[in-house]
Protein backbone atom coordinates (compact mmCIF):
# COMPACT_ATOMS: atom_id res chain seq x y z
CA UNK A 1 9.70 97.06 31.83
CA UNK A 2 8.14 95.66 29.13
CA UNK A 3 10.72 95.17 26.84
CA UNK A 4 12.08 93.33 29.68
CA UNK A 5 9.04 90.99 30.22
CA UNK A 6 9.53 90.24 26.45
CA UNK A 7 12.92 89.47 26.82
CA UNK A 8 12.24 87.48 29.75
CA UNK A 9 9.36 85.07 27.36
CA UNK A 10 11.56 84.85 24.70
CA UNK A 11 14.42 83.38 27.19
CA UNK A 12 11.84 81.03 28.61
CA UNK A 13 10.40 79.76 25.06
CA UNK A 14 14.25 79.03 24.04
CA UNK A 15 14.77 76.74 26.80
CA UNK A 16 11.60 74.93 26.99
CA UNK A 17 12.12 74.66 22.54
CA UNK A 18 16.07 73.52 23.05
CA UNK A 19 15.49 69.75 24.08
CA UNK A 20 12.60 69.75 21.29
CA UNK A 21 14.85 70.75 18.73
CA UNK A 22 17.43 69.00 20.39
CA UNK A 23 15.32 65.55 20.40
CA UNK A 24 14.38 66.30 16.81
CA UNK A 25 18.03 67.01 15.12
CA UNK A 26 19.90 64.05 17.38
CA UNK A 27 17.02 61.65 16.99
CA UNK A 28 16.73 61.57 12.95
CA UNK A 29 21.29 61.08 13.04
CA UNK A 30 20.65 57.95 15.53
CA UNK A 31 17.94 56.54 13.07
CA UNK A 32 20.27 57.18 10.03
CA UNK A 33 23.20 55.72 11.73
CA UNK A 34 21.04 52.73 12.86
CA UNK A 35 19.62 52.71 9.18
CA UNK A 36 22.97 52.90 7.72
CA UNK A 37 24.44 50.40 9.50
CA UNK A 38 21.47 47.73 9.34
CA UNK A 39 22.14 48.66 5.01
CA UNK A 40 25.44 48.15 5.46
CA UNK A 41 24.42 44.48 7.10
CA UNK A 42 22.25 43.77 4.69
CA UNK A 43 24.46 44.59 1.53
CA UNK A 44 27.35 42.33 3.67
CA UNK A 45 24.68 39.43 3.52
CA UNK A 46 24.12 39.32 0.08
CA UNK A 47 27.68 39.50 -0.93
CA UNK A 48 28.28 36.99 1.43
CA UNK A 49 25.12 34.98 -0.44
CA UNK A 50 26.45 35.71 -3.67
CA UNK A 51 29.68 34.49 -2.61
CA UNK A 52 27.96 30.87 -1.21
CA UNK A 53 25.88 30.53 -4.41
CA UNK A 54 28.83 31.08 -6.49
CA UNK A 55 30.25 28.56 -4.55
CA UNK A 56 27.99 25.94 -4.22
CA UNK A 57 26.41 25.85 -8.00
CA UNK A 58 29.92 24.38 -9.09
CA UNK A 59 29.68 21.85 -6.20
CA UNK A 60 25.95 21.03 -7.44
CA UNK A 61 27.25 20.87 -11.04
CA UNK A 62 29.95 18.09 -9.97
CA UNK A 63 27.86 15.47 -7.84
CA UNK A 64 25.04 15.26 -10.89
CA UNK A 65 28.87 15.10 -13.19
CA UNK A 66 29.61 12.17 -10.62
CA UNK A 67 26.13 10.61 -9.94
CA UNK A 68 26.15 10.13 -14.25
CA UNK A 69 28.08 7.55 -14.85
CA UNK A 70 27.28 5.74 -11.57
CA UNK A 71 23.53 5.93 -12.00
CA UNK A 72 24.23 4.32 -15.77
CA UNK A 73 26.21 1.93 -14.16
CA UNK A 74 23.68 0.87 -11.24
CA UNK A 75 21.17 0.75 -13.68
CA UNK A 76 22.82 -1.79 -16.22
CA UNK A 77 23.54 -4.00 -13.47
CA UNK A 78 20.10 -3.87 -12.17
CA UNK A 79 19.25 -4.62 -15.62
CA UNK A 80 21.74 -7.90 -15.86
CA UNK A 81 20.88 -9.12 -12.31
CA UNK A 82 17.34 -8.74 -13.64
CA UNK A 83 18.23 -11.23 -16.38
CA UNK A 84 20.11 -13.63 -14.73
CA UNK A 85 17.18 -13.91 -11.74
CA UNK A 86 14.08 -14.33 -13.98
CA UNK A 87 16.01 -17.36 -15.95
CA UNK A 88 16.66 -18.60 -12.16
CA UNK A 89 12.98 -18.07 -11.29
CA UNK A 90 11.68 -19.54 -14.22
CA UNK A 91 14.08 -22.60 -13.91
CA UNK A 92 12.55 -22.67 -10.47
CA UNK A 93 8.99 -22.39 -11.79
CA UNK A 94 9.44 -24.54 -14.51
CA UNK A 95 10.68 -27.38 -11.25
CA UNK A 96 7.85 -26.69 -9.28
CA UNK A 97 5.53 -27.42 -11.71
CA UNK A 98 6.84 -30.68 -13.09
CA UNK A 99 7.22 -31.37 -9.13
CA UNK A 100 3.80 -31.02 -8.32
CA UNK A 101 2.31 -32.18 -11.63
CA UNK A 102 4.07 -35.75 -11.05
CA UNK A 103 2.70 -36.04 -7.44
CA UNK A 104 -1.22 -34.62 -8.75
CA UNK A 105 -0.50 -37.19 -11.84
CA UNK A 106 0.12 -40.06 -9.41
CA UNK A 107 -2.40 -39.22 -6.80
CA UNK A 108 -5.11 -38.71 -9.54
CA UNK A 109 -4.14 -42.36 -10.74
CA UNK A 110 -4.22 -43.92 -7.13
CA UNK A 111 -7.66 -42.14 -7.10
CA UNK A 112 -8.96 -43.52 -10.12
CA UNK A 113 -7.48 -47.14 -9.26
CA UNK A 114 -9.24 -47.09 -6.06
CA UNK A 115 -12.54 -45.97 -7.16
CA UNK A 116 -11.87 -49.18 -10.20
CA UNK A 117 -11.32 -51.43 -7.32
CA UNK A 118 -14.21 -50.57 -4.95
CA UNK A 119 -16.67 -50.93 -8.79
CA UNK A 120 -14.95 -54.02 -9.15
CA UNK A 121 -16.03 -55.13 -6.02
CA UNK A 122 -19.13 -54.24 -5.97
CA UNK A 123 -19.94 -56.01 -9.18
CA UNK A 124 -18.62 -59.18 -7.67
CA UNK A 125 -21.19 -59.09 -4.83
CA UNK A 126 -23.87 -58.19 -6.88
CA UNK A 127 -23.12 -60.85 -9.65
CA UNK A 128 -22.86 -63.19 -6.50
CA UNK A 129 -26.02 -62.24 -5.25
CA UNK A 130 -27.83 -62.55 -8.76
CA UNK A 131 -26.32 -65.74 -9.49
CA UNK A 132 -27.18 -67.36 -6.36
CA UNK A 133 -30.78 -66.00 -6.81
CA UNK A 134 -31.36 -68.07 -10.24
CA UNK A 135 -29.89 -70.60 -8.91
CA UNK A 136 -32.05 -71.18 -6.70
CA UNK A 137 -34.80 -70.20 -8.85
CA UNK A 138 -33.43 -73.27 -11.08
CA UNK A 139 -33.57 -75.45 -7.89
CA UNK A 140 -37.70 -74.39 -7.45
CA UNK A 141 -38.50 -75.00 -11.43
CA UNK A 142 -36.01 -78.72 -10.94
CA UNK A 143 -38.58 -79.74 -7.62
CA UNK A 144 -41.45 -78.39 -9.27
CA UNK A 145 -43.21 -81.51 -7.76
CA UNK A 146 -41.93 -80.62 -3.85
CA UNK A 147 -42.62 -76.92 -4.73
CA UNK A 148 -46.28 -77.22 -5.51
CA UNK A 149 -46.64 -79.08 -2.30
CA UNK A 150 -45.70 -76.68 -0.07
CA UNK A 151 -47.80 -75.02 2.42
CA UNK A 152 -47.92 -71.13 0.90
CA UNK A 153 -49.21 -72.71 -2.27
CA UNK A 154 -51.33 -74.98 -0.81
CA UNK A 155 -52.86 -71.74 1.09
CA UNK A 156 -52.66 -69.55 -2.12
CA UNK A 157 -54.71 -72.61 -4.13
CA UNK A 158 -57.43 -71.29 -1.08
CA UNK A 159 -57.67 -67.51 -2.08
CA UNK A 160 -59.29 -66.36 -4.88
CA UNK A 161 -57.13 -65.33 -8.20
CA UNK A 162 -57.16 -61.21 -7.09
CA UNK A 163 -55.77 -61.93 -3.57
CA UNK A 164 -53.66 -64.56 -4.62
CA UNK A 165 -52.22 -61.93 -7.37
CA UNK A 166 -52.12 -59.11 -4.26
CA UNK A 167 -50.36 -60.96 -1.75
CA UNK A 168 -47.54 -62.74 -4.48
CA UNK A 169 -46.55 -59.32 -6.00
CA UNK A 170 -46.74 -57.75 -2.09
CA UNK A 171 -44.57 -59.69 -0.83
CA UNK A 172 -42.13 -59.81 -3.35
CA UNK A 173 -42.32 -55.82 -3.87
CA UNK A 174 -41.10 -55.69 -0.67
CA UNK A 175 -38.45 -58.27 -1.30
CA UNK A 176 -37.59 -56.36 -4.21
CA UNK A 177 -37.36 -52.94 -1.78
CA UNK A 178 -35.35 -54.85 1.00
CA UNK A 179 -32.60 -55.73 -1.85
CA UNK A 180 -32.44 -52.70 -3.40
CA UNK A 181 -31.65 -51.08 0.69
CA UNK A 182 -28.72 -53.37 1.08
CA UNK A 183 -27.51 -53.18 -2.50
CA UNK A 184 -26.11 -49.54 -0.89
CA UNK A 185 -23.82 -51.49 1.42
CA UNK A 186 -20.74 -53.32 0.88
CA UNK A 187 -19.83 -57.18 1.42
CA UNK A 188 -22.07 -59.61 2.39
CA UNK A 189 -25.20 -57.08 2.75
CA UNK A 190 -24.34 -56.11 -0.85
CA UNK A 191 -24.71 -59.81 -1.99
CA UNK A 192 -27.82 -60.32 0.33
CA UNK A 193 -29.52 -57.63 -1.74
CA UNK A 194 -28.58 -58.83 -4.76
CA UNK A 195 -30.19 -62.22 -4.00
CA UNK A 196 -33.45 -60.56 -2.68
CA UNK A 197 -33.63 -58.74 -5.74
CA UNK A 198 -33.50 -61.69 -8.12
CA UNK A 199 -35.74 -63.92 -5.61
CA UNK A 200 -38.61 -60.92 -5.23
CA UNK A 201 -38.76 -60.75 -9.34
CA UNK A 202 -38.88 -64.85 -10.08
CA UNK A 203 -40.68 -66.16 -6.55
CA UNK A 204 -44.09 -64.40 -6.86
CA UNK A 205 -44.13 -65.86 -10.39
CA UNK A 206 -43.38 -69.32 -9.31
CA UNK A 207 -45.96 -69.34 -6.43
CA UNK A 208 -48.53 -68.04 -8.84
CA UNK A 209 -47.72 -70.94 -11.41
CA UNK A 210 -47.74 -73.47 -9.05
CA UNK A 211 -51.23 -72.30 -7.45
CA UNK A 212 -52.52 -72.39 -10.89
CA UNK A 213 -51.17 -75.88 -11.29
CA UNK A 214 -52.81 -77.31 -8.30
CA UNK A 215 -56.14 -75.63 -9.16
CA UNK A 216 -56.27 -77.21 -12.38
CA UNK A 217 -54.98 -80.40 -11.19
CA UNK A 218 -58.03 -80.12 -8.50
CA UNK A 219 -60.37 -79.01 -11.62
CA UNK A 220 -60.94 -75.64 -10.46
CA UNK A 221 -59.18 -73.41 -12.88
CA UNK A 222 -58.95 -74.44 -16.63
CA UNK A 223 -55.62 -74.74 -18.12
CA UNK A 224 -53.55 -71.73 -19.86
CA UNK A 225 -52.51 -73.93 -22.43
CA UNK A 226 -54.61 -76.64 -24.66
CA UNK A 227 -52.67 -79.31 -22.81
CA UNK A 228 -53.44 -79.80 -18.97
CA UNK A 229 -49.84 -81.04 -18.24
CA UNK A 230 -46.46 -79.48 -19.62
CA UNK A 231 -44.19 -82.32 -20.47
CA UNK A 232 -41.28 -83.23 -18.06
CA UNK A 233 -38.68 -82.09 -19.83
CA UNK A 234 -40.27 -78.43 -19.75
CA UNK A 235 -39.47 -78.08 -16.64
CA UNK A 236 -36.14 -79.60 -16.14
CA UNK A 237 -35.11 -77.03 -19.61
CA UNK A 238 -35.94 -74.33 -17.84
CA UNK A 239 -34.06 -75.67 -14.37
CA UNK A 240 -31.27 -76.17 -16.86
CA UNK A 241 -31.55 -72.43 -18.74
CA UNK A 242 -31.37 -71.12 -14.99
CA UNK A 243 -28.77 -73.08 -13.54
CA UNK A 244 -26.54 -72.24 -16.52
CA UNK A 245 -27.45 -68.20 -16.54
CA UNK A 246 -26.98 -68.40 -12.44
CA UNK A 247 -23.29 -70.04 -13.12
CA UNK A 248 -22.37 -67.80 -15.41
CA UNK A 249 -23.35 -64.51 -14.00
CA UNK A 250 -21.57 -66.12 -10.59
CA UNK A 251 -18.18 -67.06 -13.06
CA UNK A 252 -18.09 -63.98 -14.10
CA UNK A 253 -18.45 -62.30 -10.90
CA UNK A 254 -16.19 -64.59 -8.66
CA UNK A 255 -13.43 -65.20 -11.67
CA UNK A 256 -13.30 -61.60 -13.50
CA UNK A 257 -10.29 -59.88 -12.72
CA UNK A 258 -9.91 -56.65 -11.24
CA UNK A 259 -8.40 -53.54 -12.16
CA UNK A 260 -4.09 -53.38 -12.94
CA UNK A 261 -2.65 -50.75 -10.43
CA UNK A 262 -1.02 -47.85 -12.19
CA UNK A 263 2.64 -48.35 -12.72
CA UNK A 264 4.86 -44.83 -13.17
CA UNK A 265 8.04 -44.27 -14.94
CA UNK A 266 11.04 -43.65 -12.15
CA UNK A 267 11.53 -39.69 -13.01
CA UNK A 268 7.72 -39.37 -12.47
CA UNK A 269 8.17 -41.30 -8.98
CA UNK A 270 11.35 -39.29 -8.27
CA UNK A 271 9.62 -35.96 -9.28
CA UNK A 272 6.45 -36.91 -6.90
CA UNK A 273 8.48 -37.63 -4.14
CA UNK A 274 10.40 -34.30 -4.21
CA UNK A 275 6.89 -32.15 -4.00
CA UNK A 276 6.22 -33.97 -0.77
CA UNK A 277 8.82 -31.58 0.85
CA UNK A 278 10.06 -28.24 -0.39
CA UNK A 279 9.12 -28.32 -3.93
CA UNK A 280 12.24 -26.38 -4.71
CA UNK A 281 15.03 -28.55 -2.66
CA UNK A 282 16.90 -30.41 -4.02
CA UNK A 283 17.62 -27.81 -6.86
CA UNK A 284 18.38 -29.35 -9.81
CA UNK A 285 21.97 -28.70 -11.30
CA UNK A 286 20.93 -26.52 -14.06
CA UNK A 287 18.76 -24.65 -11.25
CA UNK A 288 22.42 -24.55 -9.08
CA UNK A 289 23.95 -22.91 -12.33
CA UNK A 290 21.52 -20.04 -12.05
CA UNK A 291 21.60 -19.40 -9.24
CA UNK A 292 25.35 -19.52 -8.68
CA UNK A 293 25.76 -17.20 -11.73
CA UNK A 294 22.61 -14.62 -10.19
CA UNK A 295 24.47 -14.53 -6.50
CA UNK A 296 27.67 -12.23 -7.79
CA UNK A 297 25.88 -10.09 -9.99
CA UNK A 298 22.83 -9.30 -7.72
CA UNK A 299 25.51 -8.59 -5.35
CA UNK A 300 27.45 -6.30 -7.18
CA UNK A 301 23.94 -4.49 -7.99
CA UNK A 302 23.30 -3.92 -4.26
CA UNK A 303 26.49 -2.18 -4.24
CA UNK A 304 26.38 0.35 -7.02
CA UNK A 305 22.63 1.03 -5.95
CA UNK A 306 23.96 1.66 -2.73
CA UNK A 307 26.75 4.71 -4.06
CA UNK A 308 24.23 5.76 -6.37
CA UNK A 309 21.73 5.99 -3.20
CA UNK A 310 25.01 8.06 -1.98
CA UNK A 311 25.40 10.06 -4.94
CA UNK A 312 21.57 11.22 -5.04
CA UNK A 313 22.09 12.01 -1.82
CA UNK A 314 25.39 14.47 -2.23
CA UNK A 315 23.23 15.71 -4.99
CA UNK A 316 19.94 16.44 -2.63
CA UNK A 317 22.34 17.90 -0.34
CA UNK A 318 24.22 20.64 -3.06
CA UNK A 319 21.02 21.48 -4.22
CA UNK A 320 19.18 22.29 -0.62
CA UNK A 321 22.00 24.15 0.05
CA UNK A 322 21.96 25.93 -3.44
CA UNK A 323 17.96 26.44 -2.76
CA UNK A 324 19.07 27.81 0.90
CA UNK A 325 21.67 30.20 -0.19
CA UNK A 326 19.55 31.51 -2.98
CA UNK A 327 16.78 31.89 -0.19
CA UNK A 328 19.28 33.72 1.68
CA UNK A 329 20.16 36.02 -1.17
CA UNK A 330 16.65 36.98 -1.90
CA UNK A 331 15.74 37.84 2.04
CA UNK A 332 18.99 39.97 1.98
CA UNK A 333 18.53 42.00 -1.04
CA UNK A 334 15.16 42.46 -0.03
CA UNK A 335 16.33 43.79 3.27
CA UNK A 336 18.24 45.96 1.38
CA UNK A 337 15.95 47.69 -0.71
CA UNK A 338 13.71 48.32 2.30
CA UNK A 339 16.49 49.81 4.08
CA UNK A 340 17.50 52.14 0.65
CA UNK A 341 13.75 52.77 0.88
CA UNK A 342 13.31 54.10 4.40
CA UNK A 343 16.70 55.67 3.93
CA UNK A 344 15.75 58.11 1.05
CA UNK A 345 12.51 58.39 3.22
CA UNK A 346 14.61 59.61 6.12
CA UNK A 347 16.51 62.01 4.10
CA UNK A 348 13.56 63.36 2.48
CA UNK A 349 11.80 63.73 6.31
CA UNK A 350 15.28 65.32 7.28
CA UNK A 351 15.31 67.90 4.01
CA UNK A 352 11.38 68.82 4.48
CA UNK A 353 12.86 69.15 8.53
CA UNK A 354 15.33 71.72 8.25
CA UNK A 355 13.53 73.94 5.23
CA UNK A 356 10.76 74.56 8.46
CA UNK A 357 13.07 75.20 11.00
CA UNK A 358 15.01 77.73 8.34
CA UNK A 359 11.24 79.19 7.91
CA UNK A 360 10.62 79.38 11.69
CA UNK A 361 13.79 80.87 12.66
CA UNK A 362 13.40 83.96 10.01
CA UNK A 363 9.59 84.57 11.01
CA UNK A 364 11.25 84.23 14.76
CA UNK A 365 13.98 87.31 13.15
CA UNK A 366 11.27 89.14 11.63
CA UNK A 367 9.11 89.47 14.79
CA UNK A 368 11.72 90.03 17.14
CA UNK A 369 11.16 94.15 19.40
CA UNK A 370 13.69 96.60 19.39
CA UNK A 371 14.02 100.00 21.39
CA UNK A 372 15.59 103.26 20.88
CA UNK A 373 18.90 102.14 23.37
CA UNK A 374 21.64 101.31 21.89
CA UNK A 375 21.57 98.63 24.62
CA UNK A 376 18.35 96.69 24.09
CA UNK A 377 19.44 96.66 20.36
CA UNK A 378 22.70 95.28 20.52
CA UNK A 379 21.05 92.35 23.02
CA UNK A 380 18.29 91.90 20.52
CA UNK A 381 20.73 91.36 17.46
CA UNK A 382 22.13 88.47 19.91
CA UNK A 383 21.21 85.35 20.60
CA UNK A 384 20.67 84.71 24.29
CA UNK A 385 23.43 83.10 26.55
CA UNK A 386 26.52 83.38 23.78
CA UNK A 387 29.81 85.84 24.74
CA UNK A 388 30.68 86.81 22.21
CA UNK A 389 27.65 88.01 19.98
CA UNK A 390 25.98 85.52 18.13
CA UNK A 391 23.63 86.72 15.31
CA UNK A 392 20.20 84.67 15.70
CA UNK A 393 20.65 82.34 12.84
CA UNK A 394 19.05 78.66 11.62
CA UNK A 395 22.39 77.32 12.97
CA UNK A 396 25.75 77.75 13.94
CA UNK A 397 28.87 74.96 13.68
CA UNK A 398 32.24 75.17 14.98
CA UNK A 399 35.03 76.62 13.09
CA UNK A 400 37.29 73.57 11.40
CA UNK A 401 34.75 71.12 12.74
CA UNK A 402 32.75 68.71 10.68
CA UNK A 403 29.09 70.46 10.90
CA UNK A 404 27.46 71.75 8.01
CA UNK A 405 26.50 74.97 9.10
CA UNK A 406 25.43 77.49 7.55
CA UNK A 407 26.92 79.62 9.97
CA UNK A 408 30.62 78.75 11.76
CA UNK A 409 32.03 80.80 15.11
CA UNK A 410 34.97 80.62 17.27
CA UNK A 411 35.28 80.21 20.56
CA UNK A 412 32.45 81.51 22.47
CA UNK A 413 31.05 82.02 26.58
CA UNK A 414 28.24 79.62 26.86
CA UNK A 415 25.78 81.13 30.17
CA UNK A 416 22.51 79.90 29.21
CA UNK A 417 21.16 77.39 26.94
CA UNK A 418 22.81 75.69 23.96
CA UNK A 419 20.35 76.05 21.08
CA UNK A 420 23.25 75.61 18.60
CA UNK A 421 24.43 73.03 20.37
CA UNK A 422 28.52 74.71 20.81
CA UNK A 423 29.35 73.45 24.29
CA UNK A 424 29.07 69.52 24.04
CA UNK A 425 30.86 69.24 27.03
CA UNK A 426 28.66 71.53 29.30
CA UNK A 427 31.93 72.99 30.54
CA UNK A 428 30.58 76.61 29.23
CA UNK A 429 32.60 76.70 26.69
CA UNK A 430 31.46 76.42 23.17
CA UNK A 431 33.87 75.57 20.23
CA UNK A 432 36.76 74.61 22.74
């Protein structure tokens, strides 16, 4: 009976350990035929790499060959058209510039005439204004006699010499002040102050004389000079000396000519008149020649810039791809080695696998019963649920199959469980 209960464990223990050891020996194949295949990917990617870099460094190689000469070319007709359009430019400049220097020439000479003419007039008015001032200065000293008797001398002959002195060189300070106000003006205010002017300087002298001349005449003052009387033709002299300086500061006031207006040469006029406008327009013939001879060349410049802006492009374009494919390359040879890597891991895992299983299964031998029956010996030489006999073993494989052993059997009765794994087809035959 006990021999039986053994028996009975060691039945149980096999079937509960089959779908472990079943798990563990069809679980590592799936992972090395996943492993194997995702190699065999990888390798197929980097030929396939290889293949596209082979390819496309040739392709790379001919667009910089092509972009060569039409990159030289682009570039000497940049070159030329940049020639041809700074001569046109500085045609254009050079215009401009005698353009606008004619009209600032002529505009700076209109100033200048004007401001001559506006001085001119101005020196009129005031030579006017002086000029009538000693002339009637000359009238006062040529009616001395009506002068001295009228009634602001016969008041000043009244005052004493100080107030006499303070009121004559007042009044014709202010005089002097009001003429000097209008001389800022223009016309006849200009001439007005003028006349003030001269009248404020020569009047308060002339008042002063004649109050002295009364006072002696009256014997109140002594005379300034030995004689009491000047002669008569004192007077009528300095009438004369007057009248003449009056008439000639008013000659040359009324008769002096004024300034020439500016006269230009006809290029100058011509010049000034074009900067009114577009300083460029009209161009000039020799500025039509330049530009004329600047149109076909900058045009033919656009159009080798523009296949050279083609060719850099083909050339960007063959060397992304070149940068992609060699991208490509790396990631699958990397893949590759990993998958080599965990491959000779798996095998390894696999080797280290079955040397424990061999170990288990020959302590599993070793501590095996047996009894004194013929019986119970023959059925503990056996492993459970084969007809006929199967030795226990590490493994059996099918005669003329493809498993590696390293034991082989026929065709055998399969009643239990399937630790060697013979009946595939759980028909319950094994080795069919």
């Amino acid at each position: 009976m006990r021999l039986v209960r053994v028996q009975r464990r060691l039945r149980a223990g096999t079937a509960l350990l089959f779908p472990i050891v079943a798990f563990l020996l069809l679980a590592p194949n799936a992972l090395a035929k996943d492993l194997d295949a995702q190699l065999g990917e990888a390798q197929a990617n980097a030929a396939e790499a290889r293949s596209d870099l082979a390819s496309l460094e040739p392709r790379l190689a001919a667009a910089k060959e092509e972009l060569r000469p039409i990159a030289a070319a682009s570039a000497k007709a940049d070159d030329r058209a940049a020639q041809v359009l700074k001569k046109a430019r500085s045609i254009e400049t050079d215009l401009i510039e005698q353009r606008k220097g004619a009209a600032k020439e002529i505009d700076a000479a209109q100033a200048r005439y004007h401001d001559e003419v506006a001085d001119h007039d101005r020196d009129v008015q005031d030579a006017i204004g002086f000029g009538l001032g000693l002339l009637l200065l000359a009238a006062i000293v040529l009616a001395w006699s009506l002068f001295r008797g009228i009634a602001p001398v016969q008041w000043l002959t009244e005052l004493g010499l100080m107030q006499a002195l303070g009121i004559c060189l007042g009044a014709g300070l202010v005089v002097v002040l009001i003429g000097g106000a209008l001389l800022g003006s223009s016309g006849v205010a200009r001439v007005a102050g003028g006349f003030l002017i001269t009248v404020g300087l020569g009047l308060p002298v002339a008042l002063l004389l004649a109050r002295h001349s009364l006072r002696v005449e009256r014997g109140i003052e002594t005379p300034l000079v030995s004689r009491e009387r000047l002669p008569g033709w004192v007077p009528r002299v300095v009438a004369g000396l007057l009248a003449v300086l009056g008439v000639i500061v008013l000659a040359t006031g009324v008769f002096s000519e004024g300034p020439e207006a500016p006269t230009f040469s006809a290029k100058v006029e011509q010049l000034a008149a074009e900067a009114k406008g577009d300083p460029v327009k009209p161009r000039t013939s020799e500025l039509k020649r330049a530009v004329a001879a600047a149109q076909p060349l900058v045009a033919k410049a656009h159009k080798l810039d523009a296949a050279r802006d083609q060719a850099d492009d083909a050339v960007a374009e063959a060397r992304s791809q070149l940068v992609a494919a060699k991208r490509k390359l790396n990631q699958a040879e990397t893949a590759a080695r990993r998958l080599s890597q965990q491959i000779a891991q798996r095998n390894a895992q696999l080797a280290r696998q079955a040397e424990r299983e061999a170990r288990q299964a020959a302590r599993a031998a070793v501590s095996t019963p047996t009894t004194t029956t013929s019986t119970t010996t023959t059925q503990a030489n056996c492993t459970p649920g084969y007809s006929p006999c199967l030795p226990p073993a590490s493994d059996y494989d099918c005669q003329g199959g493809t498993g590696d052993g390293p034991n082989y059997t026929g065709q055998v009765q399969v009643t239990g469980s399937d630790p060697y794994g013979l009946d595939e087809d759980g028909d319950g035959v094994g080795c069919e």
